[in-house]
Protein backbone atom coordinates (compact mmCIF):
# COMPACT_ATOMS: atom_id res chain seq x y z
CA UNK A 1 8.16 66.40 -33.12
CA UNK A 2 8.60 63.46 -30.77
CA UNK A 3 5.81 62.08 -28.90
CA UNK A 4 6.36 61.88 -25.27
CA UNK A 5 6.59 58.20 -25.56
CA UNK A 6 9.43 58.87 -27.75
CA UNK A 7 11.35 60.35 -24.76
CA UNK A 8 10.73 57.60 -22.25
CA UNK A 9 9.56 59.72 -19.68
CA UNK A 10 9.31 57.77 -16.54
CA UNK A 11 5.81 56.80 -15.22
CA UNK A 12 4.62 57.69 -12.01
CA UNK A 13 2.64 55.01 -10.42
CA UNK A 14 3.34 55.14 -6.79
CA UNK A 15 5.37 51.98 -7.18
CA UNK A 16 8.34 53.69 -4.74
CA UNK A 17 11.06 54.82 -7.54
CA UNK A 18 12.08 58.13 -7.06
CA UNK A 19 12.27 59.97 -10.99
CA UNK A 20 14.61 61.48 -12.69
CA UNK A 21 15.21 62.77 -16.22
CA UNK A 22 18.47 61.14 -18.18
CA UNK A 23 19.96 64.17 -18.49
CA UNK A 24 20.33 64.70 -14.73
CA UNK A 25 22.10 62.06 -14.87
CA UNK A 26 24.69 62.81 -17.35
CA UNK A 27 22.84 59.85 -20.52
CA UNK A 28 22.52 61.52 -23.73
CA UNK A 29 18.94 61.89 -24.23
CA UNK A 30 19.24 62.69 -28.10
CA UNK A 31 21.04 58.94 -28.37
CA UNK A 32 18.41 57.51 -26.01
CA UNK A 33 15.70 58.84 -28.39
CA UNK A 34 17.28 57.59 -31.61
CA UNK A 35 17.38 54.57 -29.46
CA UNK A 36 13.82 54.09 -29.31
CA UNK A 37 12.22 55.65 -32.54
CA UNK A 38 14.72 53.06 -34.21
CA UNK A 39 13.52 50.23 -31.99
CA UNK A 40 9.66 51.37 -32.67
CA UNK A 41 10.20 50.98 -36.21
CA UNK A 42 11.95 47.90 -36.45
CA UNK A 43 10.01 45.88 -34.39
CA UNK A 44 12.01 43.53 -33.27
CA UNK A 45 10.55 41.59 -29.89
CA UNK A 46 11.66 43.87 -27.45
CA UNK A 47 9.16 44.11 -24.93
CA UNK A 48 10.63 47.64 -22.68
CA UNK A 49 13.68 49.26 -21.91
CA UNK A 50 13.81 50.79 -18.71
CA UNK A 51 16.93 52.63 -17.15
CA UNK A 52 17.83 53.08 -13.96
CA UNK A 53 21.26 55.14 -12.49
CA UNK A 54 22.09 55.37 -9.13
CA UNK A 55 18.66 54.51 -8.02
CA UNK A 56 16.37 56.62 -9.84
CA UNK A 57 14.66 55.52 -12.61
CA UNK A 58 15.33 58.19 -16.15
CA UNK A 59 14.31 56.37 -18.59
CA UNK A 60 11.24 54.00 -19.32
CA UNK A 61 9.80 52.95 -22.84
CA UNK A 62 7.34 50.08 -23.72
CA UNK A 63 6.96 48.61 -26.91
CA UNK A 64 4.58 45.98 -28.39
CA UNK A 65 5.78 42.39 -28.61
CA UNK A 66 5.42 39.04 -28.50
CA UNK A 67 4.64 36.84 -25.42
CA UNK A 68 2.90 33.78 -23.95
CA UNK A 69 0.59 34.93 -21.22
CA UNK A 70 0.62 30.80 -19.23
CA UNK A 71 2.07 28.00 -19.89
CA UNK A 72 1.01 26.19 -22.93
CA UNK A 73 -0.61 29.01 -24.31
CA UNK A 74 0.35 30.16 -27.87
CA UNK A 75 2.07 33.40 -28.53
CA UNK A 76 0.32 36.53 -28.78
CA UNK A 77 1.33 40.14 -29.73
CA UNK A 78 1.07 42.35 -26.12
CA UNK A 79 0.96 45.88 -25.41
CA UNK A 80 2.95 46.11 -22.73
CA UNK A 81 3.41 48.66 -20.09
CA UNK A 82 4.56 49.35 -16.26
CA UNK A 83 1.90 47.22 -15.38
CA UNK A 84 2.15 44.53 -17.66
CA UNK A 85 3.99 41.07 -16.67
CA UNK A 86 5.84 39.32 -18.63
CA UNK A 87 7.15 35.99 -19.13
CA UNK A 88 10.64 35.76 -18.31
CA UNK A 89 10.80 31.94 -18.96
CA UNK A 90 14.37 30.63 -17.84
CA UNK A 91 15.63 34.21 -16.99
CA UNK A 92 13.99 32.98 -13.65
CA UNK A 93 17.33 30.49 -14.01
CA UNK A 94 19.85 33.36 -13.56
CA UNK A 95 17.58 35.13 -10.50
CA UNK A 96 17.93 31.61 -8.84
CA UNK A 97 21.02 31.44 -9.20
CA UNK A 98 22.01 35.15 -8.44
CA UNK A 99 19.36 34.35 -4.78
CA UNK A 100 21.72 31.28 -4.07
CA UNK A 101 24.59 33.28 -3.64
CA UNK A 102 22.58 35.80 -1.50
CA UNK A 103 21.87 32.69 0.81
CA UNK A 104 25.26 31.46 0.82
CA UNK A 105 26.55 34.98 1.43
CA UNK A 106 23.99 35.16 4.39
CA UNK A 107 24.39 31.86 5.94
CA UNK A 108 21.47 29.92 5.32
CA UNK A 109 23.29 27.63 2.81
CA UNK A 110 26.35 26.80 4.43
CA UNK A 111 28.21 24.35 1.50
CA UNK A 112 27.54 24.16 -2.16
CA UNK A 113 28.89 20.93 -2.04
CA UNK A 114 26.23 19.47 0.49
CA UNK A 115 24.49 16.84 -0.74
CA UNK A 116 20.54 18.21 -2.40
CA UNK A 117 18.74 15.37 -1.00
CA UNK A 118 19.72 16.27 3.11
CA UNK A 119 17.38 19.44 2.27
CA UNK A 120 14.77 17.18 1.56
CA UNK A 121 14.51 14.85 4.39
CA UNK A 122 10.47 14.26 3.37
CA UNK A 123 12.10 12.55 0.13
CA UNK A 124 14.18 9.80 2.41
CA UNK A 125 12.98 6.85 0.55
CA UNK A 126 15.04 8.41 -2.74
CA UNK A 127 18.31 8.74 -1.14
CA UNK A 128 20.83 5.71 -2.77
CA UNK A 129 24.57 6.80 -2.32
CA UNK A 130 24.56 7.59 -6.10
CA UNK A 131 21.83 9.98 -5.57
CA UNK A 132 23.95 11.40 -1.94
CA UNK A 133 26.49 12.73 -4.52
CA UNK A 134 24.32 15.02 -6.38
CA UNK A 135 25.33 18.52 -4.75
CA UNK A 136 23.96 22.10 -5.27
CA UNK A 137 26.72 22.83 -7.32
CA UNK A 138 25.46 20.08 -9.91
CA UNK A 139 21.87 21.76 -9.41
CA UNK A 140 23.89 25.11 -10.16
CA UNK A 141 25.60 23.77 -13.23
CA UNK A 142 22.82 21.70 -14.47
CA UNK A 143 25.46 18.71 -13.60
CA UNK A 144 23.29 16.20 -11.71
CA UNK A 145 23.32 13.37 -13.96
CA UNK A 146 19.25 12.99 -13.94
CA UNK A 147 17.76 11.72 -17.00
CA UNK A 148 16.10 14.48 -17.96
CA UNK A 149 14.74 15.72 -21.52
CA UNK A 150 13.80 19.29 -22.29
CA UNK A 151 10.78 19.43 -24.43
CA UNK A 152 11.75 16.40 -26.07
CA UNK A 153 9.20 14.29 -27.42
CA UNK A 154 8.29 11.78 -26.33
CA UNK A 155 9.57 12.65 -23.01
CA UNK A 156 8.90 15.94 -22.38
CA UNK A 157 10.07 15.80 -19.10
CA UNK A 158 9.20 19.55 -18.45
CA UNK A 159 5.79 18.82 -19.32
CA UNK A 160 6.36 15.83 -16.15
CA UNK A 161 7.85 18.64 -14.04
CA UNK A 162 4.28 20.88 -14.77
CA UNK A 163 1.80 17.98 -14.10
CA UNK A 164 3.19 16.25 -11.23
CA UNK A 165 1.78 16.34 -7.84
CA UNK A 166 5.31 16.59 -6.45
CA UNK A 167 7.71 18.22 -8.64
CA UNK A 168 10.95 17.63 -6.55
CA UNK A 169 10.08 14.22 -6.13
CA UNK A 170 9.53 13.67 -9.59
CA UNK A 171 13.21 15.35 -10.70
CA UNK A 172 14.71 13.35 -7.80
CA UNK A 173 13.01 9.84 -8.55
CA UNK A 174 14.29 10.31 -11.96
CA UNK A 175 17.65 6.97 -13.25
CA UNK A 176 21.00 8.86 -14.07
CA UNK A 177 22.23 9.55 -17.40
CA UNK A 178 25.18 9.60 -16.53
CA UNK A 179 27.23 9.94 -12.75
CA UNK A 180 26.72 13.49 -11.14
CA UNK A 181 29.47 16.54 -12.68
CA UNK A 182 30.44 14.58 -15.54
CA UNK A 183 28.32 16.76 -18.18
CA UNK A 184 26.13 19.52 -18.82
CA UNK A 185 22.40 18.72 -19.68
CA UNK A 186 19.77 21.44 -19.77
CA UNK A 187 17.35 21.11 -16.83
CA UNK A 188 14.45 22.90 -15.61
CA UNK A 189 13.90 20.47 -12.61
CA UNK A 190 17.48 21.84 -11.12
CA UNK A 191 15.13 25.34 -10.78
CA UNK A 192 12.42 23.84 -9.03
CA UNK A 193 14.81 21.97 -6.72
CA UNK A 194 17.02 25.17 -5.75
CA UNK A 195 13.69 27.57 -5.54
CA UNK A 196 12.09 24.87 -2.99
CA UNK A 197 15.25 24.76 -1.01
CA UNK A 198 15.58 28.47 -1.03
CA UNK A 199 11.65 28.45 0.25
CA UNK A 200 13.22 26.42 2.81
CA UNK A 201 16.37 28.12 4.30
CA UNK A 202 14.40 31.75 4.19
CA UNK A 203 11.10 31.30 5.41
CA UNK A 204 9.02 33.04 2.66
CA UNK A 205 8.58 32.37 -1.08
CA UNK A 206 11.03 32.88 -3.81
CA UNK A 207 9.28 35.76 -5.55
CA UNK A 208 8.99 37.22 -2.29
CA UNK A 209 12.70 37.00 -1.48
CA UNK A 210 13.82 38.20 -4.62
């Protein structure tokens, strides 16, 4: 007999989903089942699976994997639950990118093609015209041309970006690589500049915007 974990009965915490049941909502709860018995037997690092259709949460199961709770921390096995953050690392990329195009689409960013550095006039003393071309579409693309190196000893310019007392001015007072848009290099700093701008042009935080 399945447990009633097994079925991934929703949870009700007061957290302002309404609740539903998958098959109210025309999911096959037999393949949603096999779903997770498989899933708790394999193990592989799947930390929940929660469904949601049209608005009402059917279908919520947790599952035990592995996570670091801060940064610099080493990985640990977690229980998790409804309760339970997690570390979504550079899936905070894509929700930066997806609350761009809500600001765009609302009108506090008016051109993608502005240049990043007129959004941060307390950073004057960086501008050069080389550094007037780097846009928020380079920011977007990871484009910019900074000299920047991921976790890359002896750099380790994310470790900078973590440390530094001013982390835009740190990704902006970086040399170039290479001129802005002419290639792709992996770059946390692009986050931090496009969250602080986004602080900016809303008013309130980015978690509290998204």
């Amino acid at each position: 007999m399945a447990e009633s974990g097994d079925l991934g009965t929703p949870i009700a915490i007061d957290d302002g989903w309404p609740l539903g049941s998958p098959a109210q909502y025309g999911l096959d709860e037999a393949a949603l089942l096999e779903m997770g018995q498989r899933l708790a037997k394999s193990r592989p690092n799947v930390h929940a699976i929660v469904i949601v259709r049209r608005g009402v949460l059917v279908y919520e199961r947790y599952f035990a994997g592995e996570d670091r709770r801060e940064i610099g921390e080493p990985i640990a096995t977690v229980a998790f639950g409804p309760t339970v953050r997690h570390s979504i690392n550079s899936a905070t990329k894509s929700v930066i990118s997806l609350l761009v195009g809500i600001a765009v689409e609302r009108g506090w960013i008016k051109d993608l093609d502005a240049a990043v550095l007129s959004y941060f006039p307390g950073l004057a003393d960086l501008r050069t015209p080389e550094k007037d071309r780097i846009t928020l579409r380079h920011l977007l693309t990871m484009s910019d041309g900074l000299e920047w190196y991921e976790f890359v000893p002896p750099f380790d310019s994310y470790g900078g970006l973590m440390q530094a007392e001013d982390p835009c001015r740190y990704v902006l007072a970086a040399d170039f690589m290479i001129s802005p848009g002419r290639a792709y290099n992996y770059h946390s700093g692009t986050t931090e500049l496009l969250a602080t701008i986004l602080r900016n042009v809303s008013g309130v935080p980015v978690d509290v915007l998204a």
